[in-house]
Protein backbone atom coordinates (compact mmCIF):
# COMPACT_ATOMS: atom_id res chain seq x y z
CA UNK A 1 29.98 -7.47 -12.63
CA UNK A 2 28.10 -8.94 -15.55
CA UNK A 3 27.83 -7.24 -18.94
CA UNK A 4 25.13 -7.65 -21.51
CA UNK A 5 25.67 -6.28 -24.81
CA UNK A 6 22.21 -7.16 -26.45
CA UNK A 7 20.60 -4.33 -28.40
CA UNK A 8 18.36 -2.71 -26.25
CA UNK A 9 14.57 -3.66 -26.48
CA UNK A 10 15.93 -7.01 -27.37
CA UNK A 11 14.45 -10.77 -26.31
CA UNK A 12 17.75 -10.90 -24.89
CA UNK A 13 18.11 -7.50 -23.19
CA UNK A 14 14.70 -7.75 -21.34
CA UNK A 15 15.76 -11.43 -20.26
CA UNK A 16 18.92 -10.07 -19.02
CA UNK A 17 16.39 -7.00 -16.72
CA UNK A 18 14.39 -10.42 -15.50
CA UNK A 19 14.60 -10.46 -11.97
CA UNK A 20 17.25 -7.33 -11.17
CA UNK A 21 16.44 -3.95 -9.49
CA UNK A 22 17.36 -1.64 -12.11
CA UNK A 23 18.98 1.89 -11.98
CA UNK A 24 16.33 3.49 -13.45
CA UNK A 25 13.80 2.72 -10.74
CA UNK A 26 16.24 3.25 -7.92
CA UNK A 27 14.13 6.22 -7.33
CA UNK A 28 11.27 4.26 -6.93
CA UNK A 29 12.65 1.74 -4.42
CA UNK A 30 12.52 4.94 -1.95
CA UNK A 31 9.39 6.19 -2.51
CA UNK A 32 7.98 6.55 1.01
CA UNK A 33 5.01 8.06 1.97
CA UNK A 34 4.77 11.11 4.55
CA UNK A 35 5.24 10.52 7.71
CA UNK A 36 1.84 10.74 9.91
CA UNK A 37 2.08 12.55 13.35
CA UNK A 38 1.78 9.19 15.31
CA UNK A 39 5.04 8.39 13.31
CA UNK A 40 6.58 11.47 13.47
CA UNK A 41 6.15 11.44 17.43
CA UNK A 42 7.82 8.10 17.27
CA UNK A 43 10.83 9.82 15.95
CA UNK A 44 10.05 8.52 12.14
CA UNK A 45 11.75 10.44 9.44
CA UNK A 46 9.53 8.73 6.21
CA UNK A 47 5.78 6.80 6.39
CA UNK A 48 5.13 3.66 5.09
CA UNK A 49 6.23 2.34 1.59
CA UNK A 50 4.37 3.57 -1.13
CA UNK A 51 2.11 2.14 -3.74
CA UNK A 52 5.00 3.08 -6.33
CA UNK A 53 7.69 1.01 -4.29
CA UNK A 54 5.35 -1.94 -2.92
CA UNK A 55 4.04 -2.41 -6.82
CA UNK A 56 7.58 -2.40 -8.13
CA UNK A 57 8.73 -4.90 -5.37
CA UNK A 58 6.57 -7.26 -6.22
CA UNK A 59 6.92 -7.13 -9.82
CA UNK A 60 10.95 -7.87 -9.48
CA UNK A 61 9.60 -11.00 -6.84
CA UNK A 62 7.09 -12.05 -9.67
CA UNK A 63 9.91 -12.07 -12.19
CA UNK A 64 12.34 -13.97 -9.83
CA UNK A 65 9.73 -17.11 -9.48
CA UNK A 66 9.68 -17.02 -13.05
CA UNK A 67 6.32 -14.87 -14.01
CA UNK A 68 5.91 -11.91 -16.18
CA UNK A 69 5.52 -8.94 -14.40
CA UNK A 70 3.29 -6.75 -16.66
CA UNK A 71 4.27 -5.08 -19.73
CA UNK A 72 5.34 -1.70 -19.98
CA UNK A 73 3.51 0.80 -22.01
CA UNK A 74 6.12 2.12 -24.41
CA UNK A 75 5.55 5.93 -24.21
CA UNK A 76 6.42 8.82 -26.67
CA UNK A 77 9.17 10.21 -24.64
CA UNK A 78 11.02 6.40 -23.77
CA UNK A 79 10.84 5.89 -27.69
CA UNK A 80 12.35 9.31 -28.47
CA UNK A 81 14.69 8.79 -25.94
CA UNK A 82 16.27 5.50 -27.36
CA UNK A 83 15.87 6.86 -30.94
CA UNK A 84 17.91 10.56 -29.71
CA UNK A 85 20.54 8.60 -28.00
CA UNK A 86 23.00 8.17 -30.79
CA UNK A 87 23.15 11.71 -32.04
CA UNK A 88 23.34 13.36 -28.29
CA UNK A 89 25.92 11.26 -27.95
CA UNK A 90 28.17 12.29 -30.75
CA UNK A 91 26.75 16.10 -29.88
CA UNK A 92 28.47 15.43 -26.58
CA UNK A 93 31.87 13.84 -27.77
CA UNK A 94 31.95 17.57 -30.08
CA UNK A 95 31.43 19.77 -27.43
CA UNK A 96 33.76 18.05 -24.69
CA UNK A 97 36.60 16.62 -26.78
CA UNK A 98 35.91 12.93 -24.62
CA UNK A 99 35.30 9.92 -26.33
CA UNK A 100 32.32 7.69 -25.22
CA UNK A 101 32.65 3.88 -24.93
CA UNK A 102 29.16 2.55 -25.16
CA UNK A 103 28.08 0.37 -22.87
CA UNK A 104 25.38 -2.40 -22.42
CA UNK A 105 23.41 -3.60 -19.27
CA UNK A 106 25.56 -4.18 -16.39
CA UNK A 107 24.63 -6.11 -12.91
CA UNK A 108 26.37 -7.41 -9.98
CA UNK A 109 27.37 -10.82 -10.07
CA UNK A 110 24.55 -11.86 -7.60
CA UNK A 111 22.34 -10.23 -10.20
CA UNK A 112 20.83 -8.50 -7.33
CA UNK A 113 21.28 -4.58 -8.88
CA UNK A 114 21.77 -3.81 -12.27
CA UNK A 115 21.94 -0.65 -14.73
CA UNK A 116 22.08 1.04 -18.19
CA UNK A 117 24.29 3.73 -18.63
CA UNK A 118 24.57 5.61 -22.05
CA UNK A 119 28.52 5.23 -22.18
CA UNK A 120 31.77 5.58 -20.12
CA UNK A 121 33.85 8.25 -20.40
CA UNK A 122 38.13 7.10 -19.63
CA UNK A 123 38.11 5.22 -16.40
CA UNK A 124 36.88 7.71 -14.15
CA UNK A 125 33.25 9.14 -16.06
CA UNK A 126 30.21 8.24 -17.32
CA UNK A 127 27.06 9.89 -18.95
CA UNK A 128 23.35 9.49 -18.92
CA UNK A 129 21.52 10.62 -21.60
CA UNK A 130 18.02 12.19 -21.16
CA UNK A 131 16.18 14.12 -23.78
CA UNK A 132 14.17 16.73 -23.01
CA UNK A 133 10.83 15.73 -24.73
CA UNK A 134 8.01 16.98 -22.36
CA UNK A 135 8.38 21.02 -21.61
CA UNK A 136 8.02 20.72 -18.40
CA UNK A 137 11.20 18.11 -18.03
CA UNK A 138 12.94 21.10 -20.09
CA UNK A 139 11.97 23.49 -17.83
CA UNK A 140 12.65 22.07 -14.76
CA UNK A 141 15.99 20.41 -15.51
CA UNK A 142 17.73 22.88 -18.09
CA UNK A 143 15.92 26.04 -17.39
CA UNK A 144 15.33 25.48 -13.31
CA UNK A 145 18.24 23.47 -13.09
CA UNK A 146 16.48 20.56 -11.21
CA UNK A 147 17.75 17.14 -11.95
CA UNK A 148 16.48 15.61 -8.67
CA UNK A 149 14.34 13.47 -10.87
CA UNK A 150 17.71 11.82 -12.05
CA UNK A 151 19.77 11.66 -8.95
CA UNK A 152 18.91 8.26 -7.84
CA UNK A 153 19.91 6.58 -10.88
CA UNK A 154 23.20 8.70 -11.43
CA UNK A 155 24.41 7.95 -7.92
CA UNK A 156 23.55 4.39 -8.27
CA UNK A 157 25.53 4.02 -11.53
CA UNK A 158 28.40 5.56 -9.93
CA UNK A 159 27.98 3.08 -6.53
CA UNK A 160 27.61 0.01 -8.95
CA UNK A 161 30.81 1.04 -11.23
CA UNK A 162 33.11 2.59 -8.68
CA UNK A 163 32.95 5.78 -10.82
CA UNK A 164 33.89 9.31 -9.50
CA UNK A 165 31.33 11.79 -11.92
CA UNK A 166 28.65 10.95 -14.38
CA UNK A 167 27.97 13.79 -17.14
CA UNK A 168 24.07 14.22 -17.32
CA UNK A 169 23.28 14.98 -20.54
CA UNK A 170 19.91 16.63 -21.47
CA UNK A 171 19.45 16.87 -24.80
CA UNK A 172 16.91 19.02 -26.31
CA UNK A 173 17.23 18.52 -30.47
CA UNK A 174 14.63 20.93 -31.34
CA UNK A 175 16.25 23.90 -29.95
CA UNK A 176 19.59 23.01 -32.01
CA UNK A 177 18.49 26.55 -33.99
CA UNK A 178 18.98 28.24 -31.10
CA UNK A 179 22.09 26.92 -30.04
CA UNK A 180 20.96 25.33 -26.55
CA UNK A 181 20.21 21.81 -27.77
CA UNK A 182 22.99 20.42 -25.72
CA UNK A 183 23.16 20.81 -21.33
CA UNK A 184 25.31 19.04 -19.56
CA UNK A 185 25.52 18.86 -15.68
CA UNK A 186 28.16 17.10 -14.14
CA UNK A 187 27.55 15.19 -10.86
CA UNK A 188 30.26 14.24 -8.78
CA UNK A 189 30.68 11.08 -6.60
CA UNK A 190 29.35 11.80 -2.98
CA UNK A 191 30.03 9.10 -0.20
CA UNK A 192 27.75 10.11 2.04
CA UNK A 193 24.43 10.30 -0.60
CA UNK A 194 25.70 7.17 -2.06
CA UNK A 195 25.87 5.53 1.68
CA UNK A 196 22.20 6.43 2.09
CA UNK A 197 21.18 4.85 -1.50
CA UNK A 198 23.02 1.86 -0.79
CA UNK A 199 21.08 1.56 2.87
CA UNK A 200 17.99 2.26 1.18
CA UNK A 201 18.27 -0.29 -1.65
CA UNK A 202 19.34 -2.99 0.54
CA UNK A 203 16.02 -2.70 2.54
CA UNK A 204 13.78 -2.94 -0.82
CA UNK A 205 16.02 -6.04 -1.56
CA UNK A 206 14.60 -7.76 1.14
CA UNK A 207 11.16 -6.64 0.68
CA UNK A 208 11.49 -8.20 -2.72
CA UNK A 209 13.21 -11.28 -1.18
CA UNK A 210 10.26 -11.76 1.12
CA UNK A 211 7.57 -11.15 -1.23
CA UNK A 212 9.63 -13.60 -3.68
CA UNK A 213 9.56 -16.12 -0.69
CA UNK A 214 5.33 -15.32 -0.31
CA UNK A 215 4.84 -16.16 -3.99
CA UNK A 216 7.38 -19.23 -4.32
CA UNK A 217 5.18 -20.71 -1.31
CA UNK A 218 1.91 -19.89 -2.29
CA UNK A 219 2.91 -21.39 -5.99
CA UNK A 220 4.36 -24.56 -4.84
């Protein structure tokens, strides 16, 4: 593995993202559309790639010849999110007694994969930060309990870093009053999930390698 320390936002830290599939669009690189009933009588479990996963593909190929895949909009919720991390992190090493090594950007040597996490916890852990800035994000993940949203990128982490749990951390600040500011849900390593994110990541790396090889041609 590779390890970037560069302060995130940084010239450095985005050059570092250049090119790699990164945890926090694993969900996207298995966004498939329905299944239509010609498919499904073919014995088809998932449709066709979607617009989601086809547009990210090629931005990652467009990067890898050396373009500039468009910028993205910084939003409310991505700003709060890097601004919250510190203090939900310390709100975390209070209420479970662990200490949190911070972490940078990591990738595989290849440079193929690569991800953020928020800190590791001892040798085994690791947490992912995530306030809760939109309602219905609260809702769904503290109240509901929901943190399918998440699940990609927390099983990733834990297939790229050989770790056994990761401690999802939602933080929700302005309901410190209340004394439910701080949720944490622990997810556990699961071979069998992690086997099927692995399969499916593989197959958008060479959907990225073949678009990559489409551009490189058509730009020579």
């Amino acid at each position: 593995m590779i390890v970037y320390t560069d302060p995130q936002g940084s010239l450095e830290w985005l050059a570092a993202r250049r090119g790699v599939i990164t945890g926090s669009r694993f969900k996207d690189c298995r966004d498939y559309n329905q299944p239509t009933a010609a498919e499904k009588k073919a014995g088809e479990t998932r449709g066709k790639p979607s617009k989601t996963l086809l547009a990210y593909a090629m931005d990652v190929a467009r990067e890898r010849v050396g373009g500039i895949a468009p910028s993205k909009f910084v939003t409310h919720a991505m700003r709060a999110g890097t601004e919250e991390e510190p203090p939900a992190r310390i709100a975390y090493e209070a209420e479970t007694g662990h200490l949190v090594e911070e972490a940078g950007f990591i990738t595989t040597d290849d440079r193929l994969f690569g991800c953020s996490v928020d800190g590791f916890v001892g040798a085994d852990g690791v947490i992912e930060i995530k306030t809760m800035v939109s309602s219905d994000t609260l809702f769904r993940a503290v109240v509901q309990g929901d943190i399918s949203e998440y699940i990609d990128q927390i099983n990733g982490e834990m297939w790229l870093l050989g770790r056994k749990w990761v401690d999802l951390v939602l933080w929700a600040p302005d309901l410190e009053p209340l004394g439910k500011h701080l949720t944490i849900r622990r997810v556990v390593r699961d071979e069998a999930a992690i086997q099927a994110l692995e399969d499916d990541l593989m197959t958008f790396a060479r959907l990225v390698a073949q678009f990559e090889k489409e551009l490189r041609k058509e730009a020579a």
